[in-house]
N, C-alpha and C. Protein backbone atom coordinates (compact mmCIF):
# COMPACT_ATOMS: atom_id res chain seq x y z
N UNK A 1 158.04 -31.24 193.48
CA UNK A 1 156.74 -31.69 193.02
C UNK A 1 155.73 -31.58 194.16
N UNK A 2 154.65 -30.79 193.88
CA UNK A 2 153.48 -30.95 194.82
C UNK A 2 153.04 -32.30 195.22
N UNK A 3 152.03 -32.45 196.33
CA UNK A 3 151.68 -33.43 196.40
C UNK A 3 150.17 -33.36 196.18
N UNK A 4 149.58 -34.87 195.99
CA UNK A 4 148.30 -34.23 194.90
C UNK A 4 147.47 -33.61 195.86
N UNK A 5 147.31 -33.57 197.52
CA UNK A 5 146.58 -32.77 198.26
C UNK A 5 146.85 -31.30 198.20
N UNK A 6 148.04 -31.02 197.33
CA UNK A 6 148.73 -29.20 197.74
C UNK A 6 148.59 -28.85 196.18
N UNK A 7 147.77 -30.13 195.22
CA UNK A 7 147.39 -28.85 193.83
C UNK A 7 147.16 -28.39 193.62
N UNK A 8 147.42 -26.82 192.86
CA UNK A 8 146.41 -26.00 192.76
C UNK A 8 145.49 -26.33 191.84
N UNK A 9 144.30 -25.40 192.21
CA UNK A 9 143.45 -25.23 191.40
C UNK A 9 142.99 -23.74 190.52
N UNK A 10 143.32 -24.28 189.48
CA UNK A 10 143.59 -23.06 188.11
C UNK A 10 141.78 -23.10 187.48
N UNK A 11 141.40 -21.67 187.72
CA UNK A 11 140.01 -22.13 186.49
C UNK A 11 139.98 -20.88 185.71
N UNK A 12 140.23 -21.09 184.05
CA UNK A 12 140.67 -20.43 182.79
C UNK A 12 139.24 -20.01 182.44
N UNK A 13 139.17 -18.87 181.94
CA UNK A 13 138.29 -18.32 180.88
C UNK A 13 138.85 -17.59 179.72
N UNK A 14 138.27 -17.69 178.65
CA UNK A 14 138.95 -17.68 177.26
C UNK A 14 138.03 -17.73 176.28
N UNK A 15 137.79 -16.73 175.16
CA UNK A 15 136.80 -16.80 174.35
C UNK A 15 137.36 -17.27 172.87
N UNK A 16 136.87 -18.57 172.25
CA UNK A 16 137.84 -19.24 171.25
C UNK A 16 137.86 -17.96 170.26
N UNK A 17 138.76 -18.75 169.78
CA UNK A 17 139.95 -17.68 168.47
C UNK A 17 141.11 -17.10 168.92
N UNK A 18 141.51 -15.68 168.98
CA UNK A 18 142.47 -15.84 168.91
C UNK A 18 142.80 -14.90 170.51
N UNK A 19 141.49 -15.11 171.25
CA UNK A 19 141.65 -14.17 172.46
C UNK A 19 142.54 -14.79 173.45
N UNK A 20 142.57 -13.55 174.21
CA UNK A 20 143.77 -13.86 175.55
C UNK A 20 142.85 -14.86 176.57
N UNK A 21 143.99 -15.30 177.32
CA UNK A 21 143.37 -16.19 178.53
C UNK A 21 143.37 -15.67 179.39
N UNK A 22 142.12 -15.46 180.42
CA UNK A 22 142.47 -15.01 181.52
C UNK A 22 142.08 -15.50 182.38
N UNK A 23 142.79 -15.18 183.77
CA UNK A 23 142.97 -16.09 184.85
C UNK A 23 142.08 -15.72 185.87
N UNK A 24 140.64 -17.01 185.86
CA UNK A 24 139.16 -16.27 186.69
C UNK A 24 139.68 -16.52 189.15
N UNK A 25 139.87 -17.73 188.98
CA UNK A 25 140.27 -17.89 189.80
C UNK A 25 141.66 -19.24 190.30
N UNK A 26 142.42 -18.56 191.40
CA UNK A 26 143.75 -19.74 191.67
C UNK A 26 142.96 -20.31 193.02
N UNK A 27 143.26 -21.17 193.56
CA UNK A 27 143.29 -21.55 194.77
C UNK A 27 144.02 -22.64 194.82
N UNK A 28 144.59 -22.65 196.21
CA UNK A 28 145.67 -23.98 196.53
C UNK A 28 146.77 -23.08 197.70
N UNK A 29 147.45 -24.11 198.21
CA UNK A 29 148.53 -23.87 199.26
C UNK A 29 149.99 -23.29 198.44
N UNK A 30 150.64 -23.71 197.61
CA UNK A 30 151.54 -23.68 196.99
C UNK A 30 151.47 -22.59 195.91
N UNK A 31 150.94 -21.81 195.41
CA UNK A 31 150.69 -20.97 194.40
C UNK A 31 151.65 -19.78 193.88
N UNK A 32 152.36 -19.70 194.61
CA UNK A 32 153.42 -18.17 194.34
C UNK A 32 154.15 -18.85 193.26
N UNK A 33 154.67 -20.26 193.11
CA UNK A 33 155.37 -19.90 191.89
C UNK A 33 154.87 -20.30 190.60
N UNK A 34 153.81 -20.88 191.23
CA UNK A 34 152.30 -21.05 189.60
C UNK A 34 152.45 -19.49 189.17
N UNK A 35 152.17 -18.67 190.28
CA UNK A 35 151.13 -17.45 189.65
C UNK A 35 152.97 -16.65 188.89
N UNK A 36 153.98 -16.77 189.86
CA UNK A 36 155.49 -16.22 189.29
C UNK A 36 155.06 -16.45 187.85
N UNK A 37 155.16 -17.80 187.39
CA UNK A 37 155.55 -18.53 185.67
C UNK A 37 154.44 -17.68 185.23
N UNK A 38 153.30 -17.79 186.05
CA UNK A 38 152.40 -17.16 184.43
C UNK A 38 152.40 -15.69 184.39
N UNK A 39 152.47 -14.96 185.64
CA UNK A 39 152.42 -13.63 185.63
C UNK A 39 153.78 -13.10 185.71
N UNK A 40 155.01 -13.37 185.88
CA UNK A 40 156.23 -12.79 185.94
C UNK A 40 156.09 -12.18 187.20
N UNK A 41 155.39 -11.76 187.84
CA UNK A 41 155.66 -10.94 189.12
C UNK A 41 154.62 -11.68 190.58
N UNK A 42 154.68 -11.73 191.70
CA UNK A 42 153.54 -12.19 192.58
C UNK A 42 152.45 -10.94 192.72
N UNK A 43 151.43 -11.70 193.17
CA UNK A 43 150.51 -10.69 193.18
C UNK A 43 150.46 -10.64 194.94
N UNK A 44 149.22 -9.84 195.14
CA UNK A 44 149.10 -9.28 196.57
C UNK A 44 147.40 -9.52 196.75
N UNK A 45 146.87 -10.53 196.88
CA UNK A 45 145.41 -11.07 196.49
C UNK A 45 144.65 -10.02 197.77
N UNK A 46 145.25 -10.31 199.30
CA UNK A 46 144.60 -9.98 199.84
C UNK A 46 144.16 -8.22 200.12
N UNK A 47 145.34 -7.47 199.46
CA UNK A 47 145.16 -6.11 199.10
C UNK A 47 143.68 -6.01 198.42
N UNK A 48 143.95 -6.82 196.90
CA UNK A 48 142.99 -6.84 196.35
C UNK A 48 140.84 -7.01 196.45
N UNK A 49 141.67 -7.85 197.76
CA UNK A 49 140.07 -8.07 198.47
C UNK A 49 139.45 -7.33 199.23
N UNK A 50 140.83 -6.48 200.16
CA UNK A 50 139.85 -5.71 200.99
C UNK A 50 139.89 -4.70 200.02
N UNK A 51 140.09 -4.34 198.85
CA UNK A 51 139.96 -2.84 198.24
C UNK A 51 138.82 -3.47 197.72
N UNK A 52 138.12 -4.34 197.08
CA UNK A 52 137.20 -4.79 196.92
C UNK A 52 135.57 -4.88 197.99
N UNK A 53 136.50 -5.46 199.18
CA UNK A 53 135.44 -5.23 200.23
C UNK A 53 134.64 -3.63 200.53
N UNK A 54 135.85 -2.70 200.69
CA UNK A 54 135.59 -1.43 200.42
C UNK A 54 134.52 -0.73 199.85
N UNK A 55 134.96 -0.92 198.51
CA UNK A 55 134.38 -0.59 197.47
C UNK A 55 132.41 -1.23 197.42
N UNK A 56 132.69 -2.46 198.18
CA UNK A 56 131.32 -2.99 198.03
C UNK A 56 130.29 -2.52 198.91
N UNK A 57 131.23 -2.27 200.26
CA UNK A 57 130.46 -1.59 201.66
C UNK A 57 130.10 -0.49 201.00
N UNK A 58 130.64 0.53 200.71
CA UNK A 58 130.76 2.21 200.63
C UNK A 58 129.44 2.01 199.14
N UNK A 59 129.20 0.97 198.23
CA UNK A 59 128.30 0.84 197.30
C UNK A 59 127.07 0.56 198.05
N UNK A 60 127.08 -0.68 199.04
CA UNK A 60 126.41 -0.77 199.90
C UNK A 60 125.50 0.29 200.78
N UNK A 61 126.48 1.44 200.95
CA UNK A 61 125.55 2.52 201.76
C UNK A 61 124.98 3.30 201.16
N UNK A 62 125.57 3.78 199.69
CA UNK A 62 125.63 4.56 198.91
C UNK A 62 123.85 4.09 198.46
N UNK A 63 123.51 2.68 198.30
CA UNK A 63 122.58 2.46 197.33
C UNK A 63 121.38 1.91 198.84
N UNK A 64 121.72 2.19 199.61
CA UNK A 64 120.79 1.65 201.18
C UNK A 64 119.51 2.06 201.10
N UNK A 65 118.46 1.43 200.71
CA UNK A 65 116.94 1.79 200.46
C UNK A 65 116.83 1.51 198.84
N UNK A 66 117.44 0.49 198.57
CA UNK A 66 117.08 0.77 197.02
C UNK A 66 116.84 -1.13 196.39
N UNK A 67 115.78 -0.78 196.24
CA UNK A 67 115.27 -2.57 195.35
C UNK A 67 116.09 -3.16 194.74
N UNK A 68 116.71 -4.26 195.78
CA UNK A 68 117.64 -4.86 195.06
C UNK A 68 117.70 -6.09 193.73
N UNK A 69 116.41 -6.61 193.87
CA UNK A 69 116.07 -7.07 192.52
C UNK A 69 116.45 -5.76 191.28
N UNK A 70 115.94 -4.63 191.32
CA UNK A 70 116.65 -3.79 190.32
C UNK A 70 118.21 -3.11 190.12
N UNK A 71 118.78 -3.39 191.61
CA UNK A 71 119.98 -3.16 190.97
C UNK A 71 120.79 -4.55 190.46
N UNK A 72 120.22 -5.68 191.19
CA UNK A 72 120.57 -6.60 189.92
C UNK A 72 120.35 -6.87 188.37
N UNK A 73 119.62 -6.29 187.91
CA UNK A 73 118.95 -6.04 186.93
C UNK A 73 120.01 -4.56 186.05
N UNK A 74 120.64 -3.98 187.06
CA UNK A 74 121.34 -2.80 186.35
C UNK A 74 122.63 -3.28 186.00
N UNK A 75 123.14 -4.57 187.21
CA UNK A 75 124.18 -5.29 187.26
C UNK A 75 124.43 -6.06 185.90
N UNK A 76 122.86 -6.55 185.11
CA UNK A 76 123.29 -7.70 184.53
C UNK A 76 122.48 -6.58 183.27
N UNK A 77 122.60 -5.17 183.16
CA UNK A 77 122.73 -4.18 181.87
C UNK A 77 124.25 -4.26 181.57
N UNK A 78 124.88 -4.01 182.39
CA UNK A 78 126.47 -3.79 182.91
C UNK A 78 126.82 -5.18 181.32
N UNK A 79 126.32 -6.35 182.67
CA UNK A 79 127.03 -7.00 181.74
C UNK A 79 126.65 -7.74 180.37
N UNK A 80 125.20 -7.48 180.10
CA UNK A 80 124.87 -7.52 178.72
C UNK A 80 125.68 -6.47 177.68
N UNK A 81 125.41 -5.43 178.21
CA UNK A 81 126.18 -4.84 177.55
C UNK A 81 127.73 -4.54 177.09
N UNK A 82 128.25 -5.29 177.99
CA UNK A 82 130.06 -5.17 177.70
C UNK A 82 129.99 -6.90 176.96
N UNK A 83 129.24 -7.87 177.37
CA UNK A 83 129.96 -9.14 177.12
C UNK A 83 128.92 -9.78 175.68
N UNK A 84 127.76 -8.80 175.98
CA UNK A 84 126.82 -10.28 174.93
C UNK A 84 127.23 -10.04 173.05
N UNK A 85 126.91 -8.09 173.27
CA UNK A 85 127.37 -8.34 171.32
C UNK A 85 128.66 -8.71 171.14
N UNK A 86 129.94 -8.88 171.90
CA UNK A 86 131.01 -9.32 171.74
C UNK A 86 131.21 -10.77 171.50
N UNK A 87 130.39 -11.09 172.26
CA UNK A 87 130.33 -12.70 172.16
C UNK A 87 129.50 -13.24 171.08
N UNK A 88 128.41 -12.47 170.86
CA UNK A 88 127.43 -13.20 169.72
C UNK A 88 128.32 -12.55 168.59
N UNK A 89 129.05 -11.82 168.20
CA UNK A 89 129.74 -11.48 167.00
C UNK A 89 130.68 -12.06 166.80
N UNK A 90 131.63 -12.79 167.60
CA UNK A 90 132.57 -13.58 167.93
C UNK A 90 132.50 -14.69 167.88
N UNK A 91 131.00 -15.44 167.90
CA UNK A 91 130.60 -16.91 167.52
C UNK A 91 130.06 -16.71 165.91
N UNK A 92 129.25 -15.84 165.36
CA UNK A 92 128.48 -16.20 164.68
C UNK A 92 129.40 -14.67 163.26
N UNK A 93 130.09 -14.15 163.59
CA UNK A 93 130.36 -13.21 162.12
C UNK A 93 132.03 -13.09 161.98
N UNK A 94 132.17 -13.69 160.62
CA UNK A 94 133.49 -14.00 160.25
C UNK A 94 133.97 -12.64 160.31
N UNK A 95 134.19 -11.67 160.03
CA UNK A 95 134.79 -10.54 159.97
C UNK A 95 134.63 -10.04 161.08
N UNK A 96 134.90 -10.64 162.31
CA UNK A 96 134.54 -10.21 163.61
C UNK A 96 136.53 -9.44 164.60
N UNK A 97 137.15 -8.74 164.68
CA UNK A 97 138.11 -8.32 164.68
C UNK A 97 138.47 -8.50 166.63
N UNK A 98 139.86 -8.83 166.78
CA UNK A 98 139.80 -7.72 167.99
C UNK A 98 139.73 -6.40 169.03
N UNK A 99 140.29 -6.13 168.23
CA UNK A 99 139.85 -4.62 168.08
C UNK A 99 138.42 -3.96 168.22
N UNK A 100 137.41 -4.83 167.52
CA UNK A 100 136.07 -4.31 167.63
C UNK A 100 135.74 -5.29 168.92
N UNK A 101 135.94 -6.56 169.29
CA UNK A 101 135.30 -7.12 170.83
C UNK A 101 136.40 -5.91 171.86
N UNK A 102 137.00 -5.64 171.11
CA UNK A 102 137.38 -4.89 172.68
C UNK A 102 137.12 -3.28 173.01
N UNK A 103 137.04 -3.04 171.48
CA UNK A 103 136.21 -1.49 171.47
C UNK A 103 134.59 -1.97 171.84
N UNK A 104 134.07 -2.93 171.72
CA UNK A 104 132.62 -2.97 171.90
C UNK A 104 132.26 -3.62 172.91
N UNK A 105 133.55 -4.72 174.05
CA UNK A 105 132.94 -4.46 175.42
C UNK A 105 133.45 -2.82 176.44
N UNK A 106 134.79 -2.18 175.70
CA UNK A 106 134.37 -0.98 176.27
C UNK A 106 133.23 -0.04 176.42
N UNK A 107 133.26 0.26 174.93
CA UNK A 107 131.55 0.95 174.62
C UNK A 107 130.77 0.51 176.13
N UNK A 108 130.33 -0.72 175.79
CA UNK A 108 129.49 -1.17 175.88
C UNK A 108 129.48 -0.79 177.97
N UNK A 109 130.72 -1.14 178.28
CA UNK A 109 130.76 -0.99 179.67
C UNK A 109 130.85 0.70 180.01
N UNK A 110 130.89 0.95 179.67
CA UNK A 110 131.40 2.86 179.80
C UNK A 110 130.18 3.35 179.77
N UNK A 111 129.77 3.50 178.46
CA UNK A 111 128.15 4.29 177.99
C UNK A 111 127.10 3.58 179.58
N UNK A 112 127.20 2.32 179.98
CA UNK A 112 126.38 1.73 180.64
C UNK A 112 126.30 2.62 182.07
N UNK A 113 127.58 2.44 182.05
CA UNK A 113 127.99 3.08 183.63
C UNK A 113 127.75 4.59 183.56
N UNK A 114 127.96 5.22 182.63
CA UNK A 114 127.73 6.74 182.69
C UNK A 114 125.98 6.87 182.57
N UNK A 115 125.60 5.87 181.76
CA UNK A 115 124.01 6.07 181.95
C UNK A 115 123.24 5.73 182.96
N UNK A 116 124.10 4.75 183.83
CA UNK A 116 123.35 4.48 185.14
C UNK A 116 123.44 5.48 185.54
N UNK A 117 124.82 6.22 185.85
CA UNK A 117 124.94 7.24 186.63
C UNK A 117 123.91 8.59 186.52
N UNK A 118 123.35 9.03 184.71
CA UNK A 118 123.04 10.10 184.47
C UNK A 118 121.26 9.77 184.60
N UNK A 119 121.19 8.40 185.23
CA UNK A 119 119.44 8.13 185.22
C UNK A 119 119.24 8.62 186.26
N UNK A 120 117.82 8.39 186.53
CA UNK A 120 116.54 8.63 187.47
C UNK A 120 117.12 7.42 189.07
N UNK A 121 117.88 6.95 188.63
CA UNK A 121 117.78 6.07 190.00
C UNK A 121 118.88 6.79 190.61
N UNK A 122 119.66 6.83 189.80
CA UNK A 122 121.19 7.75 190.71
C UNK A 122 120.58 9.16 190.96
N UNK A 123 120.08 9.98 190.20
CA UNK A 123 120.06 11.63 189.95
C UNK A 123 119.02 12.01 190.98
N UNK A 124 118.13 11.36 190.80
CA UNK A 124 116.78 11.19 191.88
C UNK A 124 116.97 10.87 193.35
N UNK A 125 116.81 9.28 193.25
CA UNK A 125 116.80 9.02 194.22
C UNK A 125 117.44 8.57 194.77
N UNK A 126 119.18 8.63 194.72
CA UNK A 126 120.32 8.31 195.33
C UNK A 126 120.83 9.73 195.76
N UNK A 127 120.64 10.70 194.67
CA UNK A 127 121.43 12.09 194.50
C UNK A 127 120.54 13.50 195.36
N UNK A 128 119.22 13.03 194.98
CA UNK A 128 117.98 13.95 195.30
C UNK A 128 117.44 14.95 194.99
N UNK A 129 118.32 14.66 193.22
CA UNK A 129 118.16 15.59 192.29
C UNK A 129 116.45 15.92 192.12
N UNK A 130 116.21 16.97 191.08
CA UNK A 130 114.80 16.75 190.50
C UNK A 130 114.53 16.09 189.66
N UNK A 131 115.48 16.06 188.70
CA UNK A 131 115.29 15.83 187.36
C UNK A 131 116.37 14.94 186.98
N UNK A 132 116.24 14.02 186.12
CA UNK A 132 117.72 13.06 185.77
C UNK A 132 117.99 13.30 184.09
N UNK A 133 118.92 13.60 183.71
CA UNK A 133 119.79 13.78 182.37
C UNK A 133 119.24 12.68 181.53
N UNK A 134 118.75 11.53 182.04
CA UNK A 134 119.34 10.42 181.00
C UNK A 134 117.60 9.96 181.55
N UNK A 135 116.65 9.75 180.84
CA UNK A 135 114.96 9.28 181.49
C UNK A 135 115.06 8.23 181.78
N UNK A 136 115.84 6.80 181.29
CA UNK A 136 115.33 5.43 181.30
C UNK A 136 116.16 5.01 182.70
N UNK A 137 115.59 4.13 183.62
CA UNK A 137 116.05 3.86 184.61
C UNK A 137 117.16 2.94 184.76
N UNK A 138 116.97 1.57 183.32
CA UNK A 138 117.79 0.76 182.84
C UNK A 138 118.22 1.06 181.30
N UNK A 139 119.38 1.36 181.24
CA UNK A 139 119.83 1.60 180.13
C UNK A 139 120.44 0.63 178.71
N UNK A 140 120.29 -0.71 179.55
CA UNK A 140 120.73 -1.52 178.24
C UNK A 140 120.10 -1.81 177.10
N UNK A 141 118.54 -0.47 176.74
CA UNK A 141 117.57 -0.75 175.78
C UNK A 141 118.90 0.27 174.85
N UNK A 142 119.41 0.94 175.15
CA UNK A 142 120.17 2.01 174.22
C UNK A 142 121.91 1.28 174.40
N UNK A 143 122.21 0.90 175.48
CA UNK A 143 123.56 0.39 174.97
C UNK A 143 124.25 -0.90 174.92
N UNK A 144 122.91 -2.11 174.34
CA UNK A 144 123.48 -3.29 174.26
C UNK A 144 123.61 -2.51 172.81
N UNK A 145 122.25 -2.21 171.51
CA UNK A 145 122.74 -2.02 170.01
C UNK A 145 123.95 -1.46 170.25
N UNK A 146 124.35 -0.33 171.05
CA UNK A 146 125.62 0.66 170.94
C UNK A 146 126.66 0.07 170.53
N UNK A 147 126.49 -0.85 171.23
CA UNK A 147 127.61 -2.01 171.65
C UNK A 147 128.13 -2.49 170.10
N UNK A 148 126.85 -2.78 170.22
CA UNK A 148 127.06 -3.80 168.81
C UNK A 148 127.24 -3.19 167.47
N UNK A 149 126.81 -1.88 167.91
CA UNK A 149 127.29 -0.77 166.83
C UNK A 149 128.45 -0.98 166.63
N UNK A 150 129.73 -0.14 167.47
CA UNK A 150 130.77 0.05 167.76
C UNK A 150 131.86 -1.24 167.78
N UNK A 151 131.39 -2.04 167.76
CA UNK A 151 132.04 -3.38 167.57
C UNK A 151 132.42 -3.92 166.22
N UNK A 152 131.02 -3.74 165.28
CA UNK A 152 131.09 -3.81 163.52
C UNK A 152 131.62 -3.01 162.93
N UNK A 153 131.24 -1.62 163.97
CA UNK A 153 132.00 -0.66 163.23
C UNK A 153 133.51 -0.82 163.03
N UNK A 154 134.03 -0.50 164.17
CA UNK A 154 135.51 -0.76 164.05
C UNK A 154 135.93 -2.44 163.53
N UNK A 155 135.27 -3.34 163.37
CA UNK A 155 135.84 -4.56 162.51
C UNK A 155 135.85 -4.51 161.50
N UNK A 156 134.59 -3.63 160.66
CA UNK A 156 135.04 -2.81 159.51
C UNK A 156 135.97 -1.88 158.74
N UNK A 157 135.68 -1.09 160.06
CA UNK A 157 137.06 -0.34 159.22
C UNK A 157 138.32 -0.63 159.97
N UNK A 158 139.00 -1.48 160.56
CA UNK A 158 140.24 -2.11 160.47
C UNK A 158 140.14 -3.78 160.76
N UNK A 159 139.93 -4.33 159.62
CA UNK A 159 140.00 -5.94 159.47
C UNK A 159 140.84 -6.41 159.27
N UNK A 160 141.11 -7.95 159.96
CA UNK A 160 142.33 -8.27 160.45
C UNK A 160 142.11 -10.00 159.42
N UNK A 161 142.99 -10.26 158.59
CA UNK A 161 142.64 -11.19 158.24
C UNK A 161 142.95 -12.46 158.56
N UNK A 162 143.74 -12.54 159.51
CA UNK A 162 143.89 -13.90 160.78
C UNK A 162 142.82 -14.42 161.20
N UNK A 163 142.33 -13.05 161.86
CA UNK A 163 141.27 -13.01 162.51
C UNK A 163 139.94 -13.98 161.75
N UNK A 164 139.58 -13.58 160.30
CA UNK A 164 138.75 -14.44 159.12
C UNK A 164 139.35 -16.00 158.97
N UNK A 165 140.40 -15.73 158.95
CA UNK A 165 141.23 -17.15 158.47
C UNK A 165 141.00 -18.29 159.67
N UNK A 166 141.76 -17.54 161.13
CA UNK A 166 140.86 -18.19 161.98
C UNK A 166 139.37 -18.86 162.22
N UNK A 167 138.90 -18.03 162.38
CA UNK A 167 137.40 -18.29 162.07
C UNK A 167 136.81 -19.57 161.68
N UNK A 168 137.42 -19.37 159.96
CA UNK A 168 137.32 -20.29 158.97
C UNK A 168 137.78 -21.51 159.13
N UNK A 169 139.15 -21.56 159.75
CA UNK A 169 139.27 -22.84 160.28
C UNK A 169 138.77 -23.37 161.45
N UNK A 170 138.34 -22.73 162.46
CA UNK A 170 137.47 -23.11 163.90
C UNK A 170 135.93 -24.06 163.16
N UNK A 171 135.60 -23.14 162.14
CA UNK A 171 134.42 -23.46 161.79
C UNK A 171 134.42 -24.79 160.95
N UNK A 172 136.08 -25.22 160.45
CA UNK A 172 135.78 -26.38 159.86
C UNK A 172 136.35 -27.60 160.84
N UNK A 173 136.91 -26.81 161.94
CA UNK A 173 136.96 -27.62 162.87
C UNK A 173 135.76 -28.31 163.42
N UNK A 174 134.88 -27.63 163.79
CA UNK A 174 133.71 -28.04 164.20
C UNK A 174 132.91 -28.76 163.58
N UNK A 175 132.80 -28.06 162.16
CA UNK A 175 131.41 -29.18 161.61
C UNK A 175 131.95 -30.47 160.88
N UNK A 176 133.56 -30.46 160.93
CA UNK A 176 133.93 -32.16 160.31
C UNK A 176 134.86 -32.63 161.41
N UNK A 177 135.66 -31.84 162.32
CA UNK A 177 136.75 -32.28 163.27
C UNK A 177 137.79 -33.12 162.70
N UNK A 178 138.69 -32.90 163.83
CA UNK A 178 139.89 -33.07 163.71
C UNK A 178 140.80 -32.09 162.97
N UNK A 179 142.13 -31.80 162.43
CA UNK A 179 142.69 -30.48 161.12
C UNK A 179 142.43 -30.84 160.31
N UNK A 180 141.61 -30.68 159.53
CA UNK A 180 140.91 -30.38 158.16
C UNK A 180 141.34 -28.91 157.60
């Protein structure tokens, strides 16, 4: 038994129904056989960080002279577009599938990233192109709908009826509580 100074600390994210849990951050002294039970295998965190660190420097140089109020702004296209129609379809439309939140935060993250890449900020003035493939500088005017395209779409054409049934009961969870 730990002692209560050596607990870890577990913090869960999870989108209700019938999605997976996933694990945002561990911290604590004792953790290898927390993370063993839930993951079956140990992980290697600090690999993970410096490939991370990496990745952030080498972005870092890559984008050196460039308004960083707007690449936050490209940051949070990124993630409008992979997380918001998934989530607003997932609170608010019964025929909402898995399959379509997970085809529609792909969409949604893919199209984003290839359109950053094919704009005026990469092609121009990262690349030193003339001309950029793709005109708009921020792209989440074309791939938040995408998103949300591709999300209905596929909940349409393969609907899962758990998925409804769920729903239906979350929703009568809420507006009377308790199992109803």
């Amino acid at each position: 038994m730990l002692s209560r100074r050596a607990l870890p600390i577990v913090a869960l994210a999870t989108a209700p129904g019938r999605g997976a849990v996933g694990i945002v951050r561990l911290s604590g002294p004792a953790l290898q056989p927390l993370v063993l039970a839930l993951c079956g295998r140990t992980l290697v965190p600090r690999v993970a960080t410096l490939l991370l660190g990496i990745v952030a420097v080498a972005l870092g140089i890559t984008f050196k002279g460039q308004n960083v109020a707007f690449m936050v702004s490209l940051a949070f296209a990124l993630a409008a577009s992979a997380n918001f129609p998934a989530l607003i379809l997932a609170i608010f439309w019964r025929g909402y599938t898995t399959a379509g939140a997970v085809t529609s935060m792909v969409v949604g993250a893919v199209t984003t990233l290839a359109l950053i890449y094919l704009s005026p900020t990469i092609q121009i003035d990262v690349l030193g192109g003339s001309e950029a493939w793709f005109p708009l500088k921020n792209p989440a005017l074309v791939t938040v709908p995408l998103s949300f395209v591709a999300g209905i779409l596929v909940s349409l054409l393969a609907p899962e009826r758990a998925s409804a049934d769920g729903f239906r009961a979350l929703e009568r969870r809420m507006h009377l509580g308790g199992e109803w």
